[in-house]
C-alpha atoms as a PDB file:
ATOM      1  CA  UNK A   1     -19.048   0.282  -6.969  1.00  0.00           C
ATOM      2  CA  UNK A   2     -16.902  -1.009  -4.459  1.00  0.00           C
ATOM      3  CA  UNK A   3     -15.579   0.378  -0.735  1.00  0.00           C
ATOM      4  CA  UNK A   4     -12.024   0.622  -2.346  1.00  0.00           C
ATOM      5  CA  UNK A   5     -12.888   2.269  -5.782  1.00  0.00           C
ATOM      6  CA  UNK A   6     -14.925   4.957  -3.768  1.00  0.00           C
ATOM      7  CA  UNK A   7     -12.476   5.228  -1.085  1.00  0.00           C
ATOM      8  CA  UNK A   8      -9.988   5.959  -3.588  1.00  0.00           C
ATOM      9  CA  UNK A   9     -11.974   8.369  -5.534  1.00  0.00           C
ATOM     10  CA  UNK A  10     -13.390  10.312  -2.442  1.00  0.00           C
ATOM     11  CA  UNK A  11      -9.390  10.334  -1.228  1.00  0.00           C
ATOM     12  CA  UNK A  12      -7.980  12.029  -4.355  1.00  0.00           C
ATOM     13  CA  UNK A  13     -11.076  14.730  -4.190  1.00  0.00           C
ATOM     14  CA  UNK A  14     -10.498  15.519  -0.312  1.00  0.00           C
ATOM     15  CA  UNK A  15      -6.275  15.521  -1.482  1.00  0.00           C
ATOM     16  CA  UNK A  16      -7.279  17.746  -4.079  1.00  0.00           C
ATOM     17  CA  UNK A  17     -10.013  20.164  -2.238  1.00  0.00           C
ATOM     18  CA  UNK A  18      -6.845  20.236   0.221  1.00  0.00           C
ATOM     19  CA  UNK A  19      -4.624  21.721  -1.781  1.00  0.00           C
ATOM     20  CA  UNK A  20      -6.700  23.904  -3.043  1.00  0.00           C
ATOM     21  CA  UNK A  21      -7.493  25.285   0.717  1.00  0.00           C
ATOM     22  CA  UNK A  22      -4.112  25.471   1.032  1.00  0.00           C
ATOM     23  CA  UNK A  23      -1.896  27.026  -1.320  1.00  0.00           C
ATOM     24  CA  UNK A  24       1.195  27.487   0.821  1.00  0.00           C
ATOM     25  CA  UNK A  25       1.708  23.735   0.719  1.00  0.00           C
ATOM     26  CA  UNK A  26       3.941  22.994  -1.666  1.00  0.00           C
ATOM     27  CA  UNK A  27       2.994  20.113  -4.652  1.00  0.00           C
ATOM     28  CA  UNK A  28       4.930  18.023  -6.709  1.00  0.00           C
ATOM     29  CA  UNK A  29       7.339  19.370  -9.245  1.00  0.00           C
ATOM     30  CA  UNK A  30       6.816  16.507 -11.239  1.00  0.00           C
ATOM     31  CA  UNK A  31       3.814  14.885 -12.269  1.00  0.00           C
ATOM     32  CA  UNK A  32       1.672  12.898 -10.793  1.00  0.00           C
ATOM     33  CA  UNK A  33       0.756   9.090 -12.017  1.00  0.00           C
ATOM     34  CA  UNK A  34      -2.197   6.786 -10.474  1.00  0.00           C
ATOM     35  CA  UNK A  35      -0.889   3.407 -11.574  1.00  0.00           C
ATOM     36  CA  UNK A  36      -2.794  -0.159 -11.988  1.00  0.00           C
ATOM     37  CA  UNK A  37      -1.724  -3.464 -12.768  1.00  0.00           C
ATOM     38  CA  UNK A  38      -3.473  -5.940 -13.490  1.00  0.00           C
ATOM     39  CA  UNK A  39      -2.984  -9.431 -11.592  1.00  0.00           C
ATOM     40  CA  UNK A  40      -0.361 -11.724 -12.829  1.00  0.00           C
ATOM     41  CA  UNK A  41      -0.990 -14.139 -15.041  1.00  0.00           C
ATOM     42  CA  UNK A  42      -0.126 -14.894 -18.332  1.00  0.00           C
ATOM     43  CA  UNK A  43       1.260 -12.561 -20.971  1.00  0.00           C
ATOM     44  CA  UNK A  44      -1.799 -12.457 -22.899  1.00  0.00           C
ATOM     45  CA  UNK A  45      -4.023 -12.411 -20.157  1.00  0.00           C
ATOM     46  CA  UNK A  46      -2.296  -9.175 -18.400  1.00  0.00           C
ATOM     47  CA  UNK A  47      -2.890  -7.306 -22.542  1.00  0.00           C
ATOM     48  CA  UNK A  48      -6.140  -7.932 -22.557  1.00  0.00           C
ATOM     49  CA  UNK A  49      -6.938  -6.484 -19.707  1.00  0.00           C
ATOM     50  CA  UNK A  50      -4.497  -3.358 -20.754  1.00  0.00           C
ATOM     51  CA  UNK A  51      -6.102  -3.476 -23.838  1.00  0.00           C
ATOM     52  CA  UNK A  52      -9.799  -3.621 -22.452  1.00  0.00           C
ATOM     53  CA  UNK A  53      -8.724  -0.260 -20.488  1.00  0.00           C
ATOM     54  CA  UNK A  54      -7.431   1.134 -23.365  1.00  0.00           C
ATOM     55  CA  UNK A  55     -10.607   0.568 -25.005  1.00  0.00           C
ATOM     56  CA  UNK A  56     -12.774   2.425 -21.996  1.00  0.00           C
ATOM     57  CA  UNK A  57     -10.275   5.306 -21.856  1.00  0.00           C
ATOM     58  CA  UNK A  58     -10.242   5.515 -25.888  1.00  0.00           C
ATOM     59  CA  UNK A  59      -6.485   5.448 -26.126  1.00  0.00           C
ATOM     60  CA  UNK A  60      -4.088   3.323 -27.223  1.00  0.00           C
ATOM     61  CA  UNK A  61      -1.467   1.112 -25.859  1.00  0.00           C
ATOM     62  CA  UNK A  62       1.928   2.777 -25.639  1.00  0.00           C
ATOM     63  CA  UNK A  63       4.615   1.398 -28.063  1.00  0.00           C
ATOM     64  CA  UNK A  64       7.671   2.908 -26.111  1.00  0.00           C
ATOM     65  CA  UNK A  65       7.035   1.159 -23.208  1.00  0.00           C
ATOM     66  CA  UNK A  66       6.979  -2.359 -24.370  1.00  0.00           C
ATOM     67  CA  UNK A  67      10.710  -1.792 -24.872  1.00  0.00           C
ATOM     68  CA  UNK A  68      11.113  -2.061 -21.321  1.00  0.00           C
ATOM     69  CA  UNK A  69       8.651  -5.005 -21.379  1.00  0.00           C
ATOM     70  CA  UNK A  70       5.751  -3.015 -20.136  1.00  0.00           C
ATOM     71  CA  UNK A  71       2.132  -2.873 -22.041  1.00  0.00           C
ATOM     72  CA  UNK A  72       0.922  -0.240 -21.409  1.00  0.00           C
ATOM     73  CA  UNK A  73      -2.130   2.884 -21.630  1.00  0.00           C
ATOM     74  CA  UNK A  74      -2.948   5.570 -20.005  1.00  0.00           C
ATOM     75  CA  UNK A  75      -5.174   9.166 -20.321  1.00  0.00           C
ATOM     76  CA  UNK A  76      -3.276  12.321 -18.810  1.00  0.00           C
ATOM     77  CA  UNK A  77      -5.569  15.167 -16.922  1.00  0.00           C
ATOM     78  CA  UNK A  78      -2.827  17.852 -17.028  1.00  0.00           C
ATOM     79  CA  UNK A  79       0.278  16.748 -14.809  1.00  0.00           C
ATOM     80  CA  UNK A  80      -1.914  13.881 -13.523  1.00  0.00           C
ATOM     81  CA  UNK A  81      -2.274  10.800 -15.424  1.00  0.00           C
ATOM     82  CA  UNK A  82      -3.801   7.257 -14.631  1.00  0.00           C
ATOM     83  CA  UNK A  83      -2.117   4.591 -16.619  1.00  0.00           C
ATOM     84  CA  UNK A  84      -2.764   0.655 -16.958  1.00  0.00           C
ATOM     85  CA  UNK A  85       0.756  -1.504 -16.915  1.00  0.00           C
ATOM     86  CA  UNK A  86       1.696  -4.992 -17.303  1.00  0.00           C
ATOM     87  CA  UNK A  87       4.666  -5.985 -16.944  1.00  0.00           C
ATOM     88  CA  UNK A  88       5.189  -9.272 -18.962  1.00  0.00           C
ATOM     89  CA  UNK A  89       6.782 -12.447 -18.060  1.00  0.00           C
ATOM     90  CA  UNK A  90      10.513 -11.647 -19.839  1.00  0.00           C
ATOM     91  CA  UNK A  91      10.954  -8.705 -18.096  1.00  0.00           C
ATOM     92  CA  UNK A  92       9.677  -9.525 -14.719  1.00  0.00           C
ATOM     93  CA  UNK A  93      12.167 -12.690 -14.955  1.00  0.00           C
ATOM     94  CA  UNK A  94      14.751 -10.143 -15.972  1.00  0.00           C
ATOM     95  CA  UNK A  95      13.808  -8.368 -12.526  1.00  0.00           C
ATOM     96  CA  UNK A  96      13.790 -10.785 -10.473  1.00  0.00           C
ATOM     97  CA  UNK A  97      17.384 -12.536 -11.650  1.00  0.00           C
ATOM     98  CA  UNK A  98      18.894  -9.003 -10.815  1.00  0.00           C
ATOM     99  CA  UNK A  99      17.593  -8.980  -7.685  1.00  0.00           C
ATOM    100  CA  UNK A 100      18.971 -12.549  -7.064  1.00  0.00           C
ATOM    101  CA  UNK A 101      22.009 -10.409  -6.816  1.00  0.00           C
ATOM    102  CA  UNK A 102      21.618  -8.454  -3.968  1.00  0.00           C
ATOM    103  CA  UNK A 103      23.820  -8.777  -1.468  1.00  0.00           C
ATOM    104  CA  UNK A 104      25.748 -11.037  -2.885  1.00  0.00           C
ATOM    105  CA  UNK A 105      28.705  -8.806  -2.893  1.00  0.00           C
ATOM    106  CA  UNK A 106      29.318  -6.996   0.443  1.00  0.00           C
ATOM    107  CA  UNK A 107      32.109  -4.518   0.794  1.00  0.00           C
ATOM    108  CA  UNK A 108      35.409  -5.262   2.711  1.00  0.00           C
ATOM    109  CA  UNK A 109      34.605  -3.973   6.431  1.00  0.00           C
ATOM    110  CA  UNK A 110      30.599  -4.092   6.124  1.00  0.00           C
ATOM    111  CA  UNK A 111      28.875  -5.609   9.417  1.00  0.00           C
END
């Protein structure tokens, strides 16, 4: 086990034993996702790792997402849910030629 992977694990129990302690602190309305992706690299690459989580959590990738060029998987624990994305080469080009954008048009008056 590694210093992050416990760090993160002994994090989320002190978050949770905190809330717990307190209940006056308010929580999220919404829920709550811990999200990984894996490193980029090619398409196929980035799916089987997705699909080699998938495999350990005993789910299956999610078919809505790769409309939005994500593959995807993920187990929920109530409103808190850890999910495995990759976002795939089409869609992070996509991304990145909106964001080639920015700033490009600057309103009349703006510094």
């Amino acid at each position: 086990m590694n210093d992050h992977r416990t760090a993160l694990i002994s994090g989320l129990r002190d978050m949770a034993d905190f809330l717990h302690d307190n209940p006056n602190i308010p929580v999220p309305r919404s829920d709550v996702s811990v999200l990984h992706f894996p490193a980029w690299a090619q398409d196929a690459e980035m799916c089987a790792h997705v699909d080699h989580i998938a495999a350990l959590l005993g789910t299956e990738i999610d078919q809505e997402d790769a409309a939005y060029g994500h593959y995807s998987t993920g187990i929920r624990f109530g409103p808190v849910e850890y999910r495995a994305v990759a976002v795939l080469a089409e869609r992070r080009a996509r991304h990145e030629a909106l964001l080639s954008y920015v700033d490009c048009v600057v309103p009349e008056g703006t510094p």
